[in-house]
C-alpha atoms as a PDB file:
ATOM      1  CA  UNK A   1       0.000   0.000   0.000  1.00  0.00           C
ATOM      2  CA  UNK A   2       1.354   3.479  -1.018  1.00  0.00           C
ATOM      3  CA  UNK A   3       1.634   5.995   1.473  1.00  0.00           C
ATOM      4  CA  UNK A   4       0.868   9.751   0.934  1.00  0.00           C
ATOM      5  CA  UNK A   5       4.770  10.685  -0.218  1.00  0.00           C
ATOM      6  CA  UNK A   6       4.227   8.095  -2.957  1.00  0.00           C
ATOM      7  CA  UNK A   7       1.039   9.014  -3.428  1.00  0.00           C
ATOM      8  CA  UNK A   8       1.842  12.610  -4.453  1.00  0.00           C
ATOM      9  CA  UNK A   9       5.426  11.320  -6.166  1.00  0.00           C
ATOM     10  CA  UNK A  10       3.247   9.082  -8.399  1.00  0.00           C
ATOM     11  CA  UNK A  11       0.774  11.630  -8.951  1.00  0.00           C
ATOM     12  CA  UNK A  12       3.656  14.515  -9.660  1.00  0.00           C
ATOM     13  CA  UNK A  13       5.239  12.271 -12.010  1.00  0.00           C
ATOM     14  CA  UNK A  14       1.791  11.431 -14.061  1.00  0.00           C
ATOM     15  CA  UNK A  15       1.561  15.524 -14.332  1.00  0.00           C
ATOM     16  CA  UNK A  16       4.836  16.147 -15.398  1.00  0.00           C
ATOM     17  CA  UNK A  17       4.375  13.278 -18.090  1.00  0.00           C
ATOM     18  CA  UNK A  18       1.674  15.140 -19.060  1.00  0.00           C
ATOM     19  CA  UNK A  19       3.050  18.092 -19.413  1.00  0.00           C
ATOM     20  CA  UNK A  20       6.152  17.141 -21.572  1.00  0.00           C
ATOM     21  CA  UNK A  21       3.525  15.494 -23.775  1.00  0.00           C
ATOM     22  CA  UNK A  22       1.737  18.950 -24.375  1.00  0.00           C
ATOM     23  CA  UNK A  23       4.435  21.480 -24.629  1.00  0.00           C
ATOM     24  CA  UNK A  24       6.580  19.768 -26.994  1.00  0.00           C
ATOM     25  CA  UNK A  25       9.657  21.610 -26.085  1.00  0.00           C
ATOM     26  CA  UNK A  26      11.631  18.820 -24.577  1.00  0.00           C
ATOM     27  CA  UNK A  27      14.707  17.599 -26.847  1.00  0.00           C
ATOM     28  CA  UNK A  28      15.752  14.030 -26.935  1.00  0.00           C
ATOM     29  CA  UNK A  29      18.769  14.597 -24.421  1.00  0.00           C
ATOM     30  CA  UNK A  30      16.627  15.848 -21.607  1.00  0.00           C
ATOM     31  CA  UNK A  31      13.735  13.158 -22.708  1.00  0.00           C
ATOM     32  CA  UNK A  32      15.833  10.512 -22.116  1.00  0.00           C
ATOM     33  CA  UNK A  33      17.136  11.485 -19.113  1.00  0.00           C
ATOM     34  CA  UNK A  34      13.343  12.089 -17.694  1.00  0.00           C
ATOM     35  CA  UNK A  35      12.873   8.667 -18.883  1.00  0.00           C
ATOM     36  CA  UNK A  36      15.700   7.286 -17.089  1.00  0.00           C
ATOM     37  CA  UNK A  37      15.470   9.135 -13.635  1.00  0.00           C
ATOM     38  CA  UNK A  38      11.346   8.152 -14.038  1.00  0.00           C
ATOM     39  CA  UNK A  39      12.447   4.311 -14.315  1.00  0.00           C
ATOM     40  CA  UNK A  40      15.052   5.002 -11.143  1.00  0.00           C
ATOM     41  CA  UNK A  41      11.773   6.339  -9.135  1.00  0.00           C
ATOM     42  CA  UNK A  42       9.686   3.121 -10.119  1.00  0.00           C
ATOM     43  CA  UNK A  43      12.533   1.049  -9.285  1.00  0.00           C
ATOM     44  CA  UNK A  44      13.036   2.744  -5.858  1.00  0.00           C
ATOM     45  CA  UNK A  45       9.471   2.440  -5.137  1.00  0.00           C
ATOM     46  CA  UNK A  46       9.399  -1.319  -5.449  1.00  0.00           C
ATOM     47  CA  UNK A  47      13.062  -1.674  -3.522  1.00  0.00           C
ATOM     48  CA  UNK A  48      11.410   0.151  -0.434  1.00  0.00           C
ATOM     49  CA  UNK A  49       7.476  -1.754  -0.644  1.00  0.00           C
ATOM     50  CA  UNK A  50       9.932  -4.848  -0.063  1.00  0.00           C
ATOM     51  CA  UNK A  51      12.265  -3.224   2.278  1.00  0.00           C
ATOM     52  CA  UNK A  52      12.001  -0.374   3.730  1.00  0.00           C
ATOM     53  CA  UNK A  53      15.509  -0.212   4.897  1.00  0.00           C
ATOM     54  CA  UNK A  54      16.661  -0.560   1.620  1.00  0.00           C
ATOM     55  CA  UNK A  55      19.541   2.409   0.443  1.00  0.00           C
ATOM     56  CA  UNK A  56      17.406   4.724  -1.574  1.00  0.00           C
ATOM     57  CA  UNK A  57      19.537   7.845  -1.769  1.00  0.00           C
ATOM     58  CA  UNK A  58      20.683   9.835  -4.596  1.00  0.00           C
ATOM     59  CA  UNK A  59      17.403  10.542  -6.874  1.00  0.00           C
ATOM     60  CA  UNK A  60      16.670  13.753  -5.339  1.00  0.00           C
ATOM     61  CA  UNK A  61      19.882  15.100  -5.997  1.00  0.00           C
ATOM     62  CA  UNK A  62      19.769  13.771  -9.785  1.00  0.00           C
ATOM     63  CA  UNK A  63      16.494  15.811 -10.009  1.00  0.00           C
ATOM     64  CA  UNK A  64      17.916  19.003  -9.078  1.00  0.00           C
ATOM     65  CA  UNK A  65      21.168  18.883 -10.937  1.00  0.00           C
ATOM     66  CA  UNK A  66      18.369  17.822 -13.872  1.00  0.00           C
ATOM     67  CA  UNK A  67      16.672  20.713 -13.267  1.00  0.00           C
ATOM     68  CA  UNK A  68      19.683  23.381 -13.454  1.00  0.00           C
ATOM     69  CA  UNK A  69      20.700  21.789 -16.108  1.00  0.00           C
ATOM     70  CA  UNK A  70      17.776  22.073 -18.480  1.00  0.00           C
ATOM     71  CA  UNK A  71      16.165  25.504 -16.366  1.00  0.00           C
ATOM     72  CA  UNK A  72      17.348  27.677 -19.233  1.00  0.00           C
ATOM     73  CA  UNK A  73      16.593  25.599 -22.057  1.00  0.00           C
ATOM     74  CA  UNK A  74      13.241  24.722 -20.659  1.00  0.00           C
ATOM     75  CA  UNK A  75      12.064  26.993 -18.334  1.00  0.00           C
ATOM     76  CA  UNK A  76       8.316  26.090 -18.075  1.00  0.00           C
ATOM     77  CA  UNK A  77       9.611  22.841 -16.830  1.00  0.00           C
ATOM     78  CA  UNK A  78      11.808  23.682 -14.163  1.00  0.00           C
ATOM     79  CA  UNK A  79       9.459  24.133 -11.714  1.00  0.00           C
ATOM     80  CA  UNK A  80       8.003  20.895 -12.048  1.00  0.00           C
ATOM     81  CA  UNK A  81      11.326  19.288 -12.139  1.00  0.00           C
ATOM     82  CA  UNK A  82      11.989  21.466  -8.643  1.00  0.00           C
ATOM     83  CA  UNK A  83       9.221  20.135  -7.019  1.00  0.00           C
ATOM     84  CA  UNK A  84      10.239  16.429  -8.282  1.00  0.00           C
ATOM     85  CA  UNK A  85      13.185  16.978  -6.205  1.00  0.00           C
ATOM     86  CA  UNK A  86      11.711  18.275  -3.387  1.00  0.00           C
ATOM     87  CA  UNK A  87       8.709  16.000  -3.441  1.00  0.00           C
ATOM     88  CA  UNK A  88      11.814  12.913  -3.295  1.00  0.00           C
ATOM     89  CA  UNK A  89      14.259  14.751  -0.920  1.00  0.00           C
ATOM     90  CA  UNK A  90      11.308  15.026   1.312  1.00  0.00           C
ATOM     91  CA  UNK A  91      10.816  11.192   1.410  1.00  0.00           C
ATOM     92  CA  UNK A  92      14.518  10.178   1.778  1.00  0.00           C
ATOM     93  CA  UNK A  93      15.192   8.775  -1.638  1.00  0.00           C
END
């Protein structure tokens, strides 16, 4: 059972999908990183439903050095991307 952090990860994440699909702006680079750091979070999810001790660190800091890196190339998306890395910093992963 998801708690409320997932909760509002998951539902973040199905936002932010949703927003790359209307704007169109995004360039394959920063795509397939999305992609990548999107599969990370699922992954991470399922490591911690089966233990909860399990080392989940790292993914909030890939988020933010995501978001510097694209903020001027895509700034409508940086504040989502913020918020991604808030939203995991604030549950530990």
């Amino acid at each position: 059972m998801l708690n409320d952090n997932e909760d509002t990860l998951k539902a973040h994440l199905k936002t932010l999908h949703r927003h790359l699909e209307e704007t169109g702006e995004v360039d394959d680079e920063l795509e397939m990183l999305l992609r990548q750091l999107d599969g990370d979070i699922k992954h991470v999810l399922e490591r911690r439903a089966d233990d909860p001790d399990a080392n989940t660190y790292g993914l909030a800091s890939r988020s933010q050095e995501l978001t510097a890196r694209f903020a001027a190339r895509h700034p409508t998306l940086e504040p989502a991307l913020r918020q991604l890395g808030n939203i995991l910093s604030n549950m530990g992963i």
